[in-house]
Protein backbone atom coordinates (compact mmCIF):
# COMPACT_ATOMS: atom_id res chain seq x y z
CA UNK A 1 115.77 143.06 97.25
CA UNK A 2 112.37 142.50 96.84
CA UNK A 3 109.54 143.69 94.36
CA UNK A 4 109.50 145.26 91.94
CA UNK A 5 112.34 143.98 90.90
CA UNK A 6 112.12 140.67 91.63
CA UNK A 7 108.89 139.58 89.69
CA UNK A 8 108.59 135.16 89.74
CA UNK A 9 105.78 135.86 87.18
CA UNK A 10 108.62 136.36 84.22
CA UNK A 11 108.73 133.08 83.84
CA UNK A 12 105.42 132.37 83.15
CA UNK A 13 104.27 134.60 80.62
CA UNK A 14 104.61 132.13 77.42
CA UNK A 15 104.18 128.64 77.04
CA UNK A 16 107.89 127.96 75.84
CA UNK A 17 108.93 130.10 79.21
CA UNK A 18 106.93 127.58 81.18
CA UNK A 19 108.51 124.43 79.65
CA UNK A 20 111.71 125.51 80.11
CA UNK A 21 111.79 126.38 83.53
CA UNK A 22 109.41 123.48 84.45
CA UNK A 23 110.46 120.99 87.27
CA UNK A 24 109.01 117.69 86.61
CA UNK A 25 108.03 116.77 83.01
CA UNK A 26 106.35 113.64 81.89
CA UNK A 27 107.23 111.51 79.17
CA UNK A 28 105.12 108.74 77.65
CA UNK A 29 107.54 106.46 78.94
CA UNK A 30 107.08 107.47 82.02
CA UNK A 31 103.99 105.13 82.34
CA UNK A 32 103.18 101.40 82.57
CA UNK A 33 100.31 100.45 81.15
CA UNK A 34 98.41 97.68 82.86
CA UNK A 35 95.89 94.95 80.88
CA UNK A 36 93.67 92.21 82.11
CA UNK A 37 93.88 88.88 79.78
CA UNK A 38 91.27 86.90 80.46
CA UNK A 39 91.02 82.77 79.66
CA UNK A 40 86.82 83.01 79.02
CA UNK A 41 86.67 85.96 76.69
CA UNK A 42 86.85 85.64 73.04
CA UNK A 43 86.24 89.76 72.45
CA UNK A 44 86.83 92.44 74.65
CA UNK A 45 84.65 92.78 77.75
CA UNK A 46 84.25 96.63 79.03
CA UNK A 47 84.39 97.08 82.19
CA UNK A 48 81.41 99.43 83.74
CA UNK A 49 82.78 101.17 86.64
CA UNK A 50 86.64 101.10 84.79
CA UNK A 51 85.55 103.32 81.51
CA UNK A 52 87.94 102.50 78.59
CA UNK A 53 89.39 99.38 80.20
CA UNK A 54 88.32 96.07 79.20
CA UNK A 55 89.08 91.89 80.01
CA UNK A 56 90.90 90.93 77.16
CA UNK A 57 91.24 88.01 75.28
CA UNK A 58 94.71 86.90 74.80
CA UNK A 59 94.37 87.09 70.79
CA UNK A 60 94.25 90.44 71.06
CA UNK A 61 97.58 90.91 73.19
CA UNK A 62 99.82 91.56 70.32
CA UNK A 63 97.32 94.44 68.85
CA UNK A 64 97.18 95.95 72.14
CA UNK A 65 101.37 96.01 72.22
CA UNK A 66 101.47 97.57 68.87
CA UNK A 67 99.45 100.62 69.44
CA UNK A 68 100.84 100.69 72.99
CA UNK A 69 103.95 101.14 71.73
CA UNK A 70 103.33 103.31 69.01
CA UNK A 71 101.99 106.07 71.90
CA UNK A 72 105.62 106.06 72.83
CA UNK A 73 104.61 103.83 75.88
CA UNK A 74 107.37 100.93 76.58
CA UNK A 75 105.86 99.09 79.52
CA UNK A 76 102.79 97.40 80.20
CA UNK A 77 101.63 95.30 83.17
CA UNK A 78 100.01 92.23 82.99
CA UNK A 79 96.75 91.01 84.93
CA UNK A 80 95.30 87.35 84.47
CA UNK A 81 92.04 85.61 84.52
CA UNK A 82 91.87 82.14 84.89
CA UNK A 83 89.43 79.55 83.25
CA UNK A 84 89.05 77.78 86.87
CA UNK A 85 89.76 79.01 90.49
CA UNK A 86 91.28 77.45 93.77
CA UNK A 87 91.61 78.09 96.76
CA UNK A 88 95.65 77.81 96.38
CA UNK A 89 95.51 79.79 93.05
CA UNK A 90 97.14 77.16 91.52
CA UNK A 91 95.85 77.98 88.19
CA UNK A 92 98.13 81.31 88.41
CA UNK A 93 101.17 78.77 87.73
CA UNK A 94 99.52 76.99 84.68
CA UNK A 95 102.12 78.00 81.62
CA UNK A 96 99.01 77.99 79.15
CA UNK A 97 97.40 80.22 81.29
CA UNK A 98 96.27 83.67 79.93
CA UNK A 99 98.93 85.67 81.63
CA UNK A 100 102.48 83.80 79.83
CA UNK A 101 100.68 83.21 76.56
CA UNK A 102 100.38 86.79 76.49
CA UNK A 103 103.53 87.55 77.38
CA UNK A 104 104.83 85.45 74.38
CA UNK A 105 102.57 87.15 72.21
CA UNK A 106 103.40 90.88 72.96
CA UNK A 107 107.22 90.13 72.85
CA UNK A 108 106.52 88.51 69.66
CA UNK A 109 104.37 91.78 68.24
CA UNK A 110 106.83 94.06 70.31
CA UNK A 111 110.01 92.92 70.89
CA UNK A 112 111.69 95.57 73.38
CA UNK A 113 108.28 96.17 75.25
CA UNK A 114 108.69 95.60 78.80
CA UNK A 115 106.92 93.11 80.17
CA UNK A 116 105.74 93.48 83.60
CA UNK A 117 103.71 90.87 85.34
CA UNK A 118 101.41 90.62 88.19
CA UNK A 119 102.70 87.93 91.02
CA UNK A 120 99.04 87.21 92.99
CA UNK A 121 97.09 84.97 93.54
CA UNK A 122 93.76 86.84 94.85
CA UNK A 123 93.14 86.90 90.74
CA UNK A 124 93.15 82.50 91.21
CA UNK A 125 91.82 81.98 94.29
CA UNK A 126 88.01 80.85 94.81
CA UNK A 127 88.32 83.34 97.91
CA UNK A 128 89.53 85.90 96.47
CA UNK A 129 92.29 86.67 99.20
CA UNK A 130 95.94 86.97 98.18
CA UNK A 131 96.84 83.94 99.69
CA UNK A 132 96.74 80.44 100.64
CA UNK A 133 93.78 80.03 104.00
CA UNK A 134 94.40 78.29 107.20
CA UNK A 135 92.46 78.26 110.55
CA UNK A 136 93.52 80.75 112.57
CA UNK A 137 95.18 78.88 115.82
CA UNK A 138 92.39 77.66 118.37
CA UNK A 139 89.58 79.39 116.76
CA UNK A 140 87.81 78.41 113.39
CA UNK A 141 88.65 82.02 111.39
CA UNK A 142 90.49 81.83 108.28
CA UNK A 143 93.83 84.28 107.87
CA UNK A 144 96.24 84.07 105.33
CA UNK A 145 99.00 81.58 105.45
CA UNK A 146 102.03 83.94 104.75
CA UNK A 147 104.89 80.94 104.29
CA UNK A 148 102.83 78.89 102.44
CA UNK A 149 101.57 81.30 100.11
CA UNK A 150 105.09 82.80 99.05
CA UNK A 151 106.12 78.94 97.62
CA UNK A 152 102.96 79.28 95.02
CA UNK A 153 104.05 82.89 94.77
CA UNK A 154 107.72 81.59 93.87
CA UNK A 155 106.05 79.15 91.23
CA UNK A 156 104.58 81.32 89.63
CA UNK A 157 107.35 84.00 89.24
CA UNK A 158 109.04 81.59 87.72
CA UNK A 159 106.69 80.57 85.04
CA UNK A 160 106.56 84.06 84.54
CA UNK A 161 110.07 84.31 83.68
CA UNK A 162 109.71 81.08 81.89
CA UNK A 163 107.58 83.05 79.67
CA UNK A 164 109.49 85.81 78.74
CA UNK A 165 108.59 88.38 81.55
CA UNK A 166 110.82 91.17 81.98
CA UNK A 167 110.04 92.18 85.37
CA UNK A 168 108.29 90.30 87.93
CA UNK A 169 106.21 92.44 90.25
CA UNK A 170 104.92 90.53 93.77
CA UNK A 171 101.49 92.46 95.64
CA UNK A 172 100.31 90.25 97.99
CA UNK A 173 102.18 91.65 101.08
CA UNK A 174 103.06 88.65 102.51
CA UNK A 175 106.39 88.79 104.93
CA UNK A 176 109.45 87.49 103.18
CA UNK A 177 108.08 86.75 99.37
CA UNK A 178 110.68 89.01 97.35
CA UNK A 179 113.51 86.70 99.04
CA UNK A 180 112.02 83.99 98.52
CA UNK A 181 111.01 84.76 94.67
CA UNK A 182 114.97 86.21 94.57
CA UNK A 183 116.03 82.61 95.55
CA UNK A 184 113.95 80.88 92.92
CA UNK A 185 114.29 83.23 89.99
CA UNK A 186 118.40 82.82 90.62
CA UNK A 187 118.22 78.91 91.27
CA UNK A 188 116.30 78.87 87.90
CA UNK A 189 118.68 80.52 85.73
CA UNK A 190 116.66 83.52 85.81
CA UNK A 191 119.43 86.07 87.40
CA UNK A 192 118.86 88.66 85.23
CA UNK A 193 114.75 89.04 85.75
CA UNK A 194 113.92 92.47 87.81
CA UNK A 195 112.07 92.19 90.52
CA UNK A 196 109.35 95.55 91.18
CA UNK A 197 107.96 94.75 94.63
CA UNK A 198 104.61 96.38 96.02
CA UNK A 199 106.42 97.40 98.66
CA UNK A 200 103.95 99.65 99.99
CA UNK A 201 100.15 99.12 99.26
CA UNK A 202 98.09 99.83 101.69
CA UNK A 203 94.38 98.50 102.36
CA UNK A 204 92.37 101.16 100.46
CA UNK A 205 89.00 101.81 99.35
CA UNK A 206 90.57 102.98 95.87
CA UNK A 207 90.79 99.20 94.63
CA UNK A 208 86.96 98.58 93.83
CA UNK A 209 87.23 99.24 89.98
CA UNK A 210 89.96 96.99 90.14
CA UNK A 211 88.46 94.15 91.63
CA UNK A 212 85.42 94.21 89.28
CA UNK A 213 88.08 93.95 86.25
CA UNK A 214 90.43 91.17 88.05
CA UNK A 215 87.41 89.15 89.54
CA UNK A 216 89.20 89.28 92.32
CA UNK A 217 87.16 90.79 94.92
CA UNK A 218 87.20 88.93 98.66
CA UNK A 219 84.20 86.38 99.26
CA UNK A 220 84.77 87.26 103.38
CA UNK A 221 86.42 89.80 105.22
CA UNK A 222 89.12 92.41 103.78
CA UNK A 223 92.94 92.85 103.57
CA UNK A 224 93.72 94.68 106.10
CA UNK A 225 95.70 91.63 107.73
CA UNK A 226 98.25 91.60 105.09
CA UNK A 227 98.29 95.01 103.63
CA UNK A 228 99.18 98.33 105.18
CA UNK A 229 97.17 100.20 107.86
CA UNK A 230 96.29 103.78 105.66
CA UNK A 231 97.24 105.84 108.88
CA UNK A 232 101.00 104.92 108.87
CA UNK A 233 103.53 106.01 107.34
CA UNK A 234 106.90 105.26 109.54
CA UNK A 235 105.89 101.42 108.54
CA UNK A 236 106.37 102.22 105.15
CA UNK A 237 110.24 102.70 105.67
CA UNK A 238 110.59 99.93 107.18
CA UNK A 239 108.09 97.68 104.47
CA UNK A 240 110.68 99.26 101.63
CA UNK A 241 113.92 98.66 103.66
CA UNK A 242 112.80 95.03 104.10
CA UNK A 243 112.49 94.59 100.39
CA UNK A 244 115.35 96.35 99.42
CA UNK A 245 117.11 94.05 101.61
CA UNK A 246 115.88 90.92 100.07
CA UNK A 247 116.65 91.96 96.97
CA UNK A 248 113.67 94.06 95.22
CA UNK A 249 115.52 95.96 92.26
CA UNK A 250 112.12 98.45 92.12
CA UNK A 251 109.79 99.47 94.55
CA UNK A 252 106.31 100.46 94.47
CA UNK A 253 104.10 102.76 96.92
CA UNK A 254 100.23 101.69 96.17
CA UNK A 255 97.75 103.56 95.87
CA UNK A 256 99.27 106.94 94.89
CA UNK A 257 96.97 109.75 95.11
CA UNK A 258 96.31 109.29 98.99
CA UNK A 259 100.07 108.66 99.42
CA UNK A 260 101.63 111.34 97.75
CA UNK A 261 103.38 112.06 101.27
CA UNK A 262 104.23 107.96 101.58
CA UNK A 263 105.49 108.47 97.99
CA UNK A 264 108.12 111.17 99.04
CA UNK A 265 109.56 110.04 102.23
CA UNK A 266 109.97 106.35 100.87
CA UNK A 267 111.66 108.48 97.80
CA UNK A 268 114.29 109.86 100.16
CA UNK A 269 114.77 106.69 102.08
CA UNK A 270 115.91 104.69 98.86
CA UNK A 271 118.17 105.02 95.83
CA UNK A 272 116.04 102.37 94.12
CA UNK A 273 114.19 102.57 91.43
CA UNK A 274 110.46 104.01 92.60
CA UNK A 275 107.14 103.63 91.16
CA UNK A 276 103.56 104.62 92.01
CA UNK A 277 100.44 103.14 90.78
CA UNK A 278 97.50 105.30 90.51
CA UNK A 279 94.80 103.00 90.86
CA UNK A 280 91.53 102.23 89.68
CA UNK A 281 89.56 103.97 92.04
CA UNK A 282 91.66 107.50 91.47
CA UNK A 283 91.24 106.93 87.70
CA UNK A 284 87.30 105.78 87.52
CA UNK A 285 86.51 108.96 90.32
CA UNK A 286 88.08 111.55 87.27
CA UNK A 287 86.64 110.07 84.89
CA UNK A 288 82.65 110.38 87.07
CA UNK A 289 83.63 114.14 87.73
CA UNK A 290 84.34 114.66 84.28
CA UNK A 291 81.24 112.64 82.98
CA UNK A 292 79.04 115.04 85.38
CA UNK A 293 80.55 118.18 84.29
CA UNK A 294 82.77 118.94 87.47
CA UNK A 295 86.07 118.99 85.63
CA UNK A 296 87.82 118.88 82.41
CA UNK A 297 89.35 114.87 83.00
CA UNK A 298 92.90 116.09 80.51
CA UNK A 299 93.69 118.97 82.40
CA UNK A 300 93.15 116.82 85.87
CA UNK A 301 94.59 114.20 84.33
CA UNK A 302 97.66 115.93 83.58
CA UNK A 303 98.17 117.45 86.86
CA UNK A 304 97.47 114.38 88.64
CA UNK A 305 99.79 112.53 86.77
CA UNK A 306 102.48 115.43 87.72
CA UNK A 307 101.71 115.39 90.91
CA UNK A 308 102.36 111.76 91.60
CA UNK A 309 106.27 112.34 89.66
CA UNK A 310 106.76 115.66 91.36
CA UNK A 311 106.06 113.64 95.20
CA UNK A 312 109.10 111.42 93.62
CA UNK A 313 107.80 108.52 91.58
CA UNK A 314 110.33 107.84 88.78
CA UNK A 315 107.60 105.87 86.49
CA UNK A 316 103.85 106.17 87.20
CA UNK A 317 101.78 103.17 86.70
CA UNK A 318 98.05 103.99 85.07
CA UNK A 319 94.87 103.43 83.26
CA UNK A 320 95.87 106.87 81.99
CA UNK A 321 98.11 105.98 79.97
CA UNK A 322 97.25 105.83 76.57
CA UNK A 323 95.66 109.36 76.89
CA UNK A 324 98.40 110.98 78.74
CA UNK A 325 100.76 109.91 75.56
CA UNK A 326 98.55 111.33 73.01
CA UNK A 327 98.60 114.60 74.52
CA UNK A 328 101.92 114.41 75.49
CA UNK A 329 102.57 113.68 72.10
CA UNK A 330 103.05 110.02 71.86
């Protein structure tokens, strides 16, 4: 039986109709919020081309976690910014560095907040690649040494946990780490520490914002030897299964908007845990449509943000955070 008696626009004609019958929902706690701490600021430092994010000093971490959390947002991210670089990122693994100091100081501020933090060391390195360099064999080209970048890795999970880190979330791509970081974490007493892996992140053109925030942009060269080729998606099944196998309690598909498809078929490969992060280059390219009149940025906003949960993300992580909330209601 067809029209007119079957008529799909009944349940759209009030707001309260819509809500009920609506598929995916968003919550504020649906989002992770990410911050930059940064070891040479002493006030916030906007960031041009990332409106509404700034490098923070760490004195302002507990602040931060207390309005955070009054949004209704329980999560947050952590991204640090060393005083000095090297080319090992050794400075990543400092405890007084600016990432575990403000860990200490948001789960002082906000106890139950969980703390997520950033396992890289492209943020550390006077390179800026995600890992350790070695001549390529025969030839004089640097490439990323995989092995010996996942022990600094491992170090600095651990000071992470040290800290008080909740979750520890590895993104450098390199073979092997979340084993590796899953052998450490135990052998340190830290069994209980979650491990979200960027199990998926691909080498996009959506991380420039990003990199101007983290100072973390390459000196040579690009990723694309250690992160994911953006035309496949049969290797993402077998990038999640790997980490899944080694231990990864979360997994992550990176960026999300691009990937919405990547997002869905890794969704019904795993039972895990899933998150997406909608990255700096998806947020900032809103935010220039809305500046030149093109959209309205809470309505795309919105929609975006139900777009990446209704591809299959359980927990969305985003500079829209804050915003989403407040209209949400947070």
């Amino acid at each position: 039986m067809g029209f007119p008696v079957i008529r799909p626009r009944r349940l759209r004609v009030s707001p309260n109709m819509r809500k009920l019958v609506r598929e995916t929902t968003l919550e504020p706690s649906d989002f992770v919020y990410p911050l930059f701490f940064s070891a040479t600021v002493t006030e916030p430092n906007p960031i041009a081309t990332l409106p509404g994010v700034s490098q923070l000093p760490v004195k302002h971490a507990a602040a931060q976690a207390r309005e955070i959390a009054r949004r209704g947002i329980r999560s947050v991210i952590l991204f640090g910014l060393p005083k000095t670089k090297d080319p090992r990122g050794e400075s990543g693994c400092d405890p007084d560095g600016p990432v575990p100091r403000a860990v200490a100081e948001i789960k002082s501020a906000v106890p139950d907040m969980l703390v997520v933090t950033d396992v890289c060391v492209d943020e550390y390195t006077d390179h800026g690649h995600c890992g350790v360099l070695r001549k390529r064999h025969g030839t004089e080209e640097l490439e990323v040494d995989n092995d010996a970048t996942i022990e600094v890795l491992a170090k600095m999970a651990v000071m992470h946990a040290r800290s008080g880190a909740d979750i520890i979330a590895p993104s450098d791509m390199m073979d092997g780490r979340v084993g590796h970081i899953r052998r450490a974490l135990d052998e340190s007493g830290f069994d209980s520490t979650a491990i979200l892996s960027y199990a998926v992140k691909y080498a996009s053109a959506f991380y420039g914002p990003f990199r101007d925030v983290a100072d973390c942009a390459p000196k040579f060269g690009d990723r694309a030897g250690y992160q994911m080729d953006p035309g496949n998606l049969r290797e993402s099944l077998r990038e999640a299964a790997l980490d899944e196998a080694e231990g990864a309690d979360m997994l992550m598909v990176k960026p999300a908007l691009p990937y919405l498809d990547v997002i869905r078929e890794v969704r019904k490969a795993t039972t895990l845990p899933l998150a997406a992060y909608n990255v700096s280059g998806e947020y900032a390219m809103l935010h220039a449509a809305a500046a030149a009149g093109m959209i309205d940025l809470d309505r795309a906003m919105m929609e975006v943000l139900t777009s990446i949960r209704r591809a299959g993300a359980d927990f969305i992580l985003t500079y829209h955070a804050l915003r989403a909330a407040e209209l949400l209601g947070g």
